[in-house]
Protein backbone atom coordinates (compact mmCIF):
# COMPACT_ATOMS: atom_id res chain seq x y z
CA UNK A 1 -64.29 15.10 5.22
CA UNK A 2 -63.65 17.19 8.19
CA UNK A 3 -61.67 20.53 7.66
CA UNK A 4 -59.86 19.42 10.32
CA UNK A 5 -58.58 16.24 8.67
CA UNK A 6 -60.02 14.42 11.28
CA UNK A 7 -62.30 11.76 9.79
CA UNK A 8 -65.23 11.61 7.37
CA UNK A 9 -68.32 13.07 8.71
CA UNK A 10 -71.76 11.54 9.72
CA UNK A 11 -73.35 12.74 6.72
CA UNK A 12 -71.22 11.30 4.37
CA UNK A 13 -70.81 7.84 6.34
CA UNK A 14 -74.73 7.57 5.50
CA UNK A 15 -74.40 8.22 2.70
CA UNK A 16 -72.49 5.69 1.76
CA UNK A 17 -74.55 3.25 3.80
CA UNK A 18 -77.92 4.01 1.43
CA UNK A 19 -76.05 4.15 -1.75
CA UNK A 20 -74.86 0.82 -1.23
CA UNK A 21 -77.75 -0.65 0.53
CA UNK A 22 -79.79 0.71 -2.03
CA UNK A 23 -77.59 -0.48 -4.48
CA UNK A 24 -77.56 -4.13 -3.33
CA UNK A 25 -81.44 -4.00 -3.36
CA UNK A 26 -81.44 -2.89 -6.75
CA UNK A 27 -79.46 -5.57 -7.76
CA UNK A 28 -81.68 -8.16 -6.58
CA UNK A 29 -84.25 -7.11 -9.14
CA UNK A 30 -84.87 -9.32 -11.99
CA UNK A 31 -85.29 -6.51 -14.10
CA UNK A 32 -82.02 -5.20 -15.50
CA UNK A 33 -83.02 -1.81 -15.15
CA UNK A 34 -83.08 -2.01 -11.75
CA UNK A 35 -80.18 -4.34 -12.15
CA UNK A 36 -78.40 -1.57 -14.17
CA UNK A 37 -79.44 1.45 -11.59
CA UNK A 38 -78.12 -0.86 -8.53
CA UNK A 39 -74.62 -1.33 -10.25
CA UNK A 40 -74.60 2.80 -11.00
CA UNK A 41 -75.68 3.36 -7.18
CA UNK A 42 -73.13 0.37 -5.52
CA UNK A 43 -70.63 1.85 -7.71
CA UNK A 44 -70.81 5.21 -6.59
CA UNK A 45 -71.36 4.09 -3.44
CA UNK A 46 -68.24 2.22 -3.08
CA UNK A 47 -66.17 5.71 -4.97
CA UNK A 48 -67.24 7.70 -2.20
CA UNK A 49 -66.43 4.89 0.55
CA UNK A 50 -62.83 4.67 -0.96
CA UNK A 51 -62.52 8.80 -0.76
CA UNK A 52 -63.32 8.42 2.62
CA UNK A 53 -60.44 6.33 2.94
CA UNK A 54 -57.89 9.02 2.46
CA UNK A 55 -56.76 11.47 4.08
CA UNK A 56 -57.91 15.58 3.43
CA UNK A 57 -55.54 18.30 2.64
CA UNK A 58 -53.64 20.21 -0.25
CA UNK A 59 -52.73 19.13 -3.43
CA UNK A 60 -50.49 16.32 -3.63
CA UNK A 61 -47.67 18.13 -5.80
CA UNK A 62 -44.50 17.81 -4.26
CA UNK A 63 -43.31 20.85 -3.49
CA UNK A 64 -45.84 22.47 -3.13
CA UNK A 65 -46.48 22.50 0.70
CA UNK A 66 -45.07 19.97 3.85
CA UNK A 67 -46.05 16.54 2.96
CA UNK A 68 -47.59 16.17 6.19
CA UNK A 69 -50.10 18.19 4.54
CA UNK A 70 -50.79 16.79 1.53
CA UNK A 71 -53.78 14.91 0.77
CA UNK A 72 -53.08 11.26 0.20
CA UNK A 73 -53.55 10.64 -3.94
CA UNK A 74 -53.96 7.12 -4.07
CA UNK A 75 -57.87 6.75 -3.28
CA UNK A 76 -58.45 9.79 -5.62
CA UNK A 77 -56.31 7.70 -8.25
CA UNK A 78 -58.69 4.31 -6.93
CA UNK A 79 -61.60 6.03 -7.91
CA UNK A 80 -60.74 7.56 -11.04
CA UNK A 81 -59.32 3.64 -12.17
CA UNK A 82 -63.31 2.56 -10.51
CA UNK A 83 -64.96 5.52 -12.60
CA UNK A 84 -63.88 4.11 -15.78
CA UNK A 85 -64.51 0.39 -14.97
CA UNK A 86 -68.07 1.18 -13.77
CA UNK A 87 -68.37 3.45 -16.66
CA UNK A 88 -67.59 0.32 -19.25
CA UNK A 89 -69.78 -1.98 -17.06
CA UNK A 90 -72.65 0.16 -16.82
CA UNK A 91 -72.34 0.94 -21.21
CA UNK A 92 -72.02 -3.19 -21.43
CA UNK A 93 -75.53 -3.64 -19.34
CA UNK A 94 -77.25 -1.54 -21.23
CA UNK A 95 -76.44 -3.03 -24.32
CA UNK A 96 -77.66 -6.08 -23.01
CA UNK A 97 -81.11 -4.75 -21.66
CA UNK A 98 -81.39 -2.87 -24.70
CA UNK A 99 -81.02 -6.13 -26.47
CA UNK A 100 -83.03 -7.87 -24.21
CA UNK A 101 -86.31 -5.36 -24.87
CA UNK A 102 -85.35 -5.33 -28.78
CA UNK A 103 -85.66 -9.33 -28.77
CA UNK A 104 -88.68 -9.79 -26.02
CA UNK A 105 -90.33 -6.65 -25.69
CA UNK A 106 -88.96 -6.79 -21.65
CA UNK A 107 -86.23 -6.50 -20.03
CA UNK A 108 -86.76 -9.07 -17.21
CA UNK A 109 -84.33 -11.91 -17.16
CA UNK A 110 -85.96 -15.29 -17.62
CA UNK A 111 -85.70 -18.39 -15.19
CA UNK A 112 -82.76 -20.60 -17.10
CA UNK A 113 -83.28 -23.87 -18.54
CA UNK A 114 -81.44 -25.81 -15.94
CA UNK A 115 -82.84 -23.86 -13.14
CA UNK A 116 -86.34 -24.88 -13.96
CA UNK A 117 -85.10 -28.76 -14.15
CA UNK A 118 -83.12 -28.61 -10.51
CA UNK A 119 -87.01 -26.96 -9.57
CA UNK A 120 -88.29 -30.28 -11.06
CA UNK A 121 -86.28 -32.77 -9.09
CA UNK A 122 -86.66 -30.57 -6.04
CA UNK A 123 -90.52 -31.24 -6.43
CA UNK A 124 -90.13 -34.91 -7.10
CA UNK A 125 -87.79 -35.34 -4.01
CA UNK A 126 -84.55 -36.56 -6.20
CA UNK A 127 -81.46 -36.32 -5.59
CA UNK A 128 -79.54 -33.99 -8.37
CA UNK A 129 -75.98 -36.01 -7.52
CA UNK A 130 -74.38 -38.44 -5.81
CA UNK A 131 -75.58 -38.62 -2.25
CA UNK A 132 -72.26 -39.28 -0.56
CA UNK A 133 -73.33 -38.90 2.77
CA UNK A 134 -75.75 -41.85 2.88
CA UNK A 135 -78.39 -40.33 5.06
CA UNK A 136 -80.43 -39.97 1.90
CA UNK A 137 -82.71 -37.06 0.75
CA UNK A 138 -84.72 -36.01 3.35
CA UNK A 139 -82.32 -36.64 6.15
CA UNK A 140 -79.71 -34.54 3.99
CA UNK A 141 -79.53 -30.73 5.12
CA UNK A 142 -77.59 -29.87 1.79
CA UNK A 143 -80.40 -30.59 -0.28
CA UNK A 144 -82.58 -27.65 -1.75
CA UNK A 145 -85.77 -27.19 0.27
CA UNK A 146 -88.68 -27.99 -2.66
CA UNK A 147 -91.21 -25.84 -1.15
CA UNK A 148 -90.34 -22.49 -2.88
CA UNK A 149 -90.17 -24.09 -6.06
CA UNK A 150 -93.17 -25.18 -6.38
CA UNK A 151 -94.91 -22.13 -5.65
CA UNK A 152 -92.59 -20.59 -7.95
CA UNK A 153 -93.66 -23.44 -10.82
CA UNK A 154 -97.12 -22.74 -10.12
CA UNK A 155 -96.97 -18.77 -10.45
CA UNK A 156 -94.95 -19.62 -13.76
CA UNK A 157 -95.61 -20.36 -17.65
CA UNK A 158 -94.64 -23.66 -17.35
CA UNK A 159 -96.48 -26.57 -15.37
């Protein structure tokens, strides 16, 4: 923040901007690493977007000063309440990576079983439901476009 009380600066306005771009990336891994590092980085990301929020100042203890004065407490009280959550969220992914690398010997998360049978019918050109529209599968734009599947199939353990 400003001393002035003006505004959040440049600096920290980018700041924000790569932590939670970064973040988002990060999250998009299929390793939960990554996946765990993204959460951290959104998360802190998103703290220091909420302090930004508020307004500088003194201490908000009445009496203390005017209240015109006063910072405003409620984002520092947000951010605490988002500490904590990310805290527990962040312990509860590493568990599950940890068990994930115990089991495996990786932590990459795996393709799930009905995933890999909507890839199927995508490659045969089926419809997965009900086509209530009548214009049938390949006049449908709702239905999943088959061609990244395959190559997915093909890079994959399965054939």
């Amino acid at each position: 923040m400003t001393r002035s009380g003006a505004g959040p600066t440049l600096v920290l306005v980018l700041a924000v901007a790569v932590l939670v771009g970064c973040g988002v990336i990060l999250l998009l891994e299929r390793s939960l690493t990554r996946i765990l590092l993204g959460v951290v980085m959104l998360g802190n990301g998103v703290n220091l977007l909420i302090l930004l929020g508020g307004r500088s100042g003194g201490a908000p203890i009445v009496g203390t000063g005017p209240v015109e004065q006063m910072s405003d407490p409620l984002p520092q009280a947000m951010v605490l309440t988002s500490i904590v959550i990310t805290f527990g969220f962040t312990a509860f992914l590493l568990a599950v990576a940890y068990r994930s690398w115990y089991l495996s010997g990786d932590d990459e998360v795996p393709d799930d079983l009905e995933d890999r049978q909507i890839i199927r019918q995508a490659g045969r050109n089926e419809v997965g439901a009900a086509d209530r529209g009548g214009e049938g599968p390949n006049g449908d734009p709702e239905q999943v476009d088959p061609e990244p599947a395959r190559r997915r199939l093909r890079r994959g353990d399965e054939s």
